[in-house]
Protein backbone atom coordinates (compact mmCIF):
# COMPACT_ATOMS: atom_id res chain seq x y z
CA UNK A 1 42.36 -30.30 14.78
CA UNK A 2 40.29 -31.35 11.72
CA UNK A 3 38.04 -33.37 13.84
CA UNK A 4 37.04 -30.37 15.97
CA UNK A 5 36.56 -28.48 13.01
CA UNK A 6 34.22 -30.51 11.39
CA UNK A 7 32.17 -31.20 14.90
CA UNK A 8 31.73 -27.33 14.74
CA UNK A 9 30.87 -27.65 11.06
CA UNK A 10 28.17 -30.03 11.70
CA UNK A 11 27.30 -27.98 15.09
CA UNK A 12 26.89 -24.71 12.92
CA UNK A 13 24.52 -26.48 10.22
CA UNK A 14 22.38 -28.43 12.66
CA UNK A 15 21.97 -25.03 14.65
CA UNK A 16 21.14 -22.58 11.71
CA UNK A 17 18.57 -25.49 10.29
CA UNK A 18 16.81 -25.80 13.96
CA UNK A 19 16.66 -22.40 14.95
CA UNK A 20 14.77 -20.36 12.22
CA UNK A 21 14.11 -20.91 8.48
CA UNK A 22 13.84 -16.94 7.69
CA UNK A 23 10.03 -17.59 8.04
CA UNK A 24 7.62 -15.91 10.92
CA UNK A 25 5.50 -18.61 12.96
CA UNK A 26 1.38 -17.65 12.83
CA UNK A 27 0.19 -15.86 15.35
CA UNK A 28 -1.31 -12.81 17.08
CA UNK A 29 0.79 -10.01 19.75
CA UNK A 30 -1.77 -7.76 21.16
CA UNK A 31 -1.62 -4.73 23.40
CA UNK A 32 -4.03 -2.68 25.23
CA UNK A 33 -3.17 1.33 26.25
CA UNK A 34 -6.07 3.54 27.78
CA UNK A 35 -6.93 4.38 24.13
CA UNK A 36 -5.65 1.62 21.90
CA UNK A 37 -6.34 -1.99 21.16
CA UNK A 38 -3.61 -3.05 18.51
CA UNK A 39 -2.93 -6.33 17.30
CA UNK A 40 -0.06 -7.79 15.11
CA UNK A 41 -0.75 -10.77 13.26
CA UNK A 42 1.60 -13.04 11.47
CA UNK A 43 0.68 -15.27 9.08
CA UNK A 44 2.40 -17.05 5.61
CA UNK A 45 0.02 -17.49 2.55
CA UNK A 46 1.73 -19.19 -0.62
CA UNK A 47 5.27 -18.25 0.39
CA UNK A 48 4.79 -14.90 1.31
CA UNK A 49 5.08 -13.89 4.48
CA UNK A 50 2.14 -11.10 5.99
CA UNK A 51 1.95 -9.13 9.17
CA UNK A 52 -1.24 -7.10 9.54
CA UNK A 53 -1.33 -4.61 11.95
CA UNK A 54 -4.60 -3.41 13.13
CA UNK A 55 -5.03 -0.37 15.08
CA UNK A 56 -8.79 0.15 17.08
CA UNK A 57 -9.17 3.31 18.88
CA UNK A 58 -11.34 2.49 22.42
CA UNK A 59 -10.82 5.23 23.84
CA UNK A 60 -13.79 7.95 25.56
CA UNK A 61 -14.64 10.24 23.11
CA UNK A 62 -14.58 11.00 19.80
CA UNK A 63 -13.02 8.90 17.35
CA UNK A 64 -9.75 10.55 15.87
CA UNK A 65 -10.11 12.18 12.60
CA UNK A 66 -6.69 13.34 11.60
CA UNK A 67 -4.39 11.09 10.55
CA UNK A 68 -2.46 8.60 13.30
CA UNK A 69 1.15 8.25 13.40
CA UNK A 70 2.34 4.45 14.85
CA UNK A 71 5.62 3.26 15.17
CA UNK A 72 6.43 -1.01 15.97
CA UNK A 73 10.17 -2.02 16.84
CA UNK A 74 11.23 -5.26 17.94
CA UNK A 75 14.43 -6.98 18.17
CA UNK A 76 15.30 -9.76 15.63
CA UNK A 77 17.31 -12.86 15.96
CA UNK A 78 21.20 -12.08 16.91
CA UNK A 79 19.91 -8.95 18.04
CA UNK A 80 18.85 -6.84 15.03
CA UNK A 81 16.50 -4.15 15.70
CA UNK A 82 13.49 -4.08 14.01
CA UNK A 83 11.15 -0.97 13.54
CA UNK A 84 7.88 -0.19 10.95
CA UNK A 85 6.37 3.33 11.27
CA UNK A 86 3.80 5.55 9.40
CA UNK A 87 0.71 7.41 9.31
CA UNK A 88 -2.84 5.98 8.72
CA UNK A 89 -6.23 7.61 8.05
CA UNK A 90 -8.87 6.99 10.52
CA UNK A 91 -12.13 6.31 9.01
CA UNK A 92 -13.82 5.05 11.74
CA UNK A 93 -13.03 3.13 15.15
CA UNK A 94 -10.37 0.72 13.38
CA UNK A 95 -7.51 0.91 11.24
CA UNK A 96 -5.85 -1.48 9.43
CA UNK A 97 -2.34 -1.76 8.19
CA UNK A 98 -0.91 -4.82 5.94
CA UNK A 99 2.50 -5.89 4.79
CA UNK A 100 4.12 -8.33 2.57
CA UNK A 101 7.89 -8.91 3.41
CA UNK A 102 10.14 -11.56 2.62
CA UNK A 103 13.01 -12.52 5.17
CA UNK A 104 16.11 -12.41 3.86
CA UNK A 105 17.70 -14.15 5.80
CA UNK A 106 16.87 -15.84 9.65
CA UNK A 107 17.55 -12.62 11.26
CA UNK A 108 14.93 -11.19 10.20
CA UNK A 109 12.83 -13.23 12.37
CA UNK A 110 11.07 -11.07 15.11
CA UNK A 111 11.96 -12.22 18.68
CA UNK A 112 8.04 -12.70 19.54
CA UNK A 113 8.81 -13.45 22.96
CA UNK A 114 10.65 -10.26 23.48
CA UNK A 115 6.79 -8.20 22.31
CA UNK A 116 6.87 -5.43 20.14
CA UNK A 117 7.16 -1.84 21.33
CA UNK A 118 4.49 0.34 20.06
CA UNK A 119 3.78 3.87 19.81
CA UNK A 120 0.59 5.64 18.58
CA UNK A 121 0.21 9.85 18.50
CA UNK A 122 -2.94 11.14 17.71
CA UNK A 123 -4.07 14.78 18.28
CA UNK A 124 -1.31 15.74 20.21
CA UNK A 125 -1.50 12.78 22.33
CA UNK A 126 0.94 9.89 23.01
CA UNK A 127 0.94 6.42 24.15
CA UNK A 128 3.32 4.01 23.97
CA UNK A 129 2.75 -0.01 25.29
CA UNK A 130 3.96 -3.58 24.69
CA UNK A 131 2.39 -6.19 22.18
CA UNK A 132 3.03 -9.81 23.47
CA UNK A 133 1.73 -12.90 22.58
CA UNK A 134 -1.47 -13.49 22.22
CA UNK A 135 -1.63 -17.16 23.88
């Protein structure tokens, strides 16, 4: 009995210290709707962990001049559901959107491969696509 315990000890640690350190991996989801080109990118600059989010309106038309509401969610690792939402000004074609957030712990890492959900109303419009990776 103490020898199994200890395998799954040593099982535990070598899986927690493979899997994720709390910490994103770089990189870039995009997403494309009929009016929307958003991008997600995930970076880590002395310690600190950023995702940018930047919104670009491509749509016929107009640009929007009222404010946009967005709203990301994602799942996590062990399942944790993940979600950022707000409102942004448009001053011209693009919009950009930056955060600074430290994991707490390794379930805070987005499941990349999973893509982001995202939804973006606009003058009483609504459309909602997927970001994925950006390979």
């Amino acid at each position: 009995m103490k020898y199994i315990c200890i395998l799954l000890l040593a099982m535990l640690v070598v899986s927690c210290s493979n899997s994720s350190s709390g910490q994103l991996p770089d990189g870039v989801l995009a997403g494309t709707s009929e009016n929307w080109n958003v991008q997600y990118d995930l970076r880590e600059e002395k310690g600190k962990e950023f995702r940018g989010i930047t919104l670009e309106f491509i749509g016929d038309g107009e640009i929007p001049s009222t404010t946009i509401s967005y709203s990301l969610s994602g799942e996590t690792a062990y399942d944790v559901d993940w979600q950022k939402s707000g409102e942004v000004e448009m001053n011209n074609s693009t919009a950009e959107i930056e955060d600074t957030l430290g994991c707490a712990y390794p379930c805070d890492e987005l499941q990349l491969d999973k893509g982001i959900n995202t939804v973006i109303e606009w003058n009483g419009q609504t459309e909602d696509f997927v970001l994925k990776e950006n390979k």
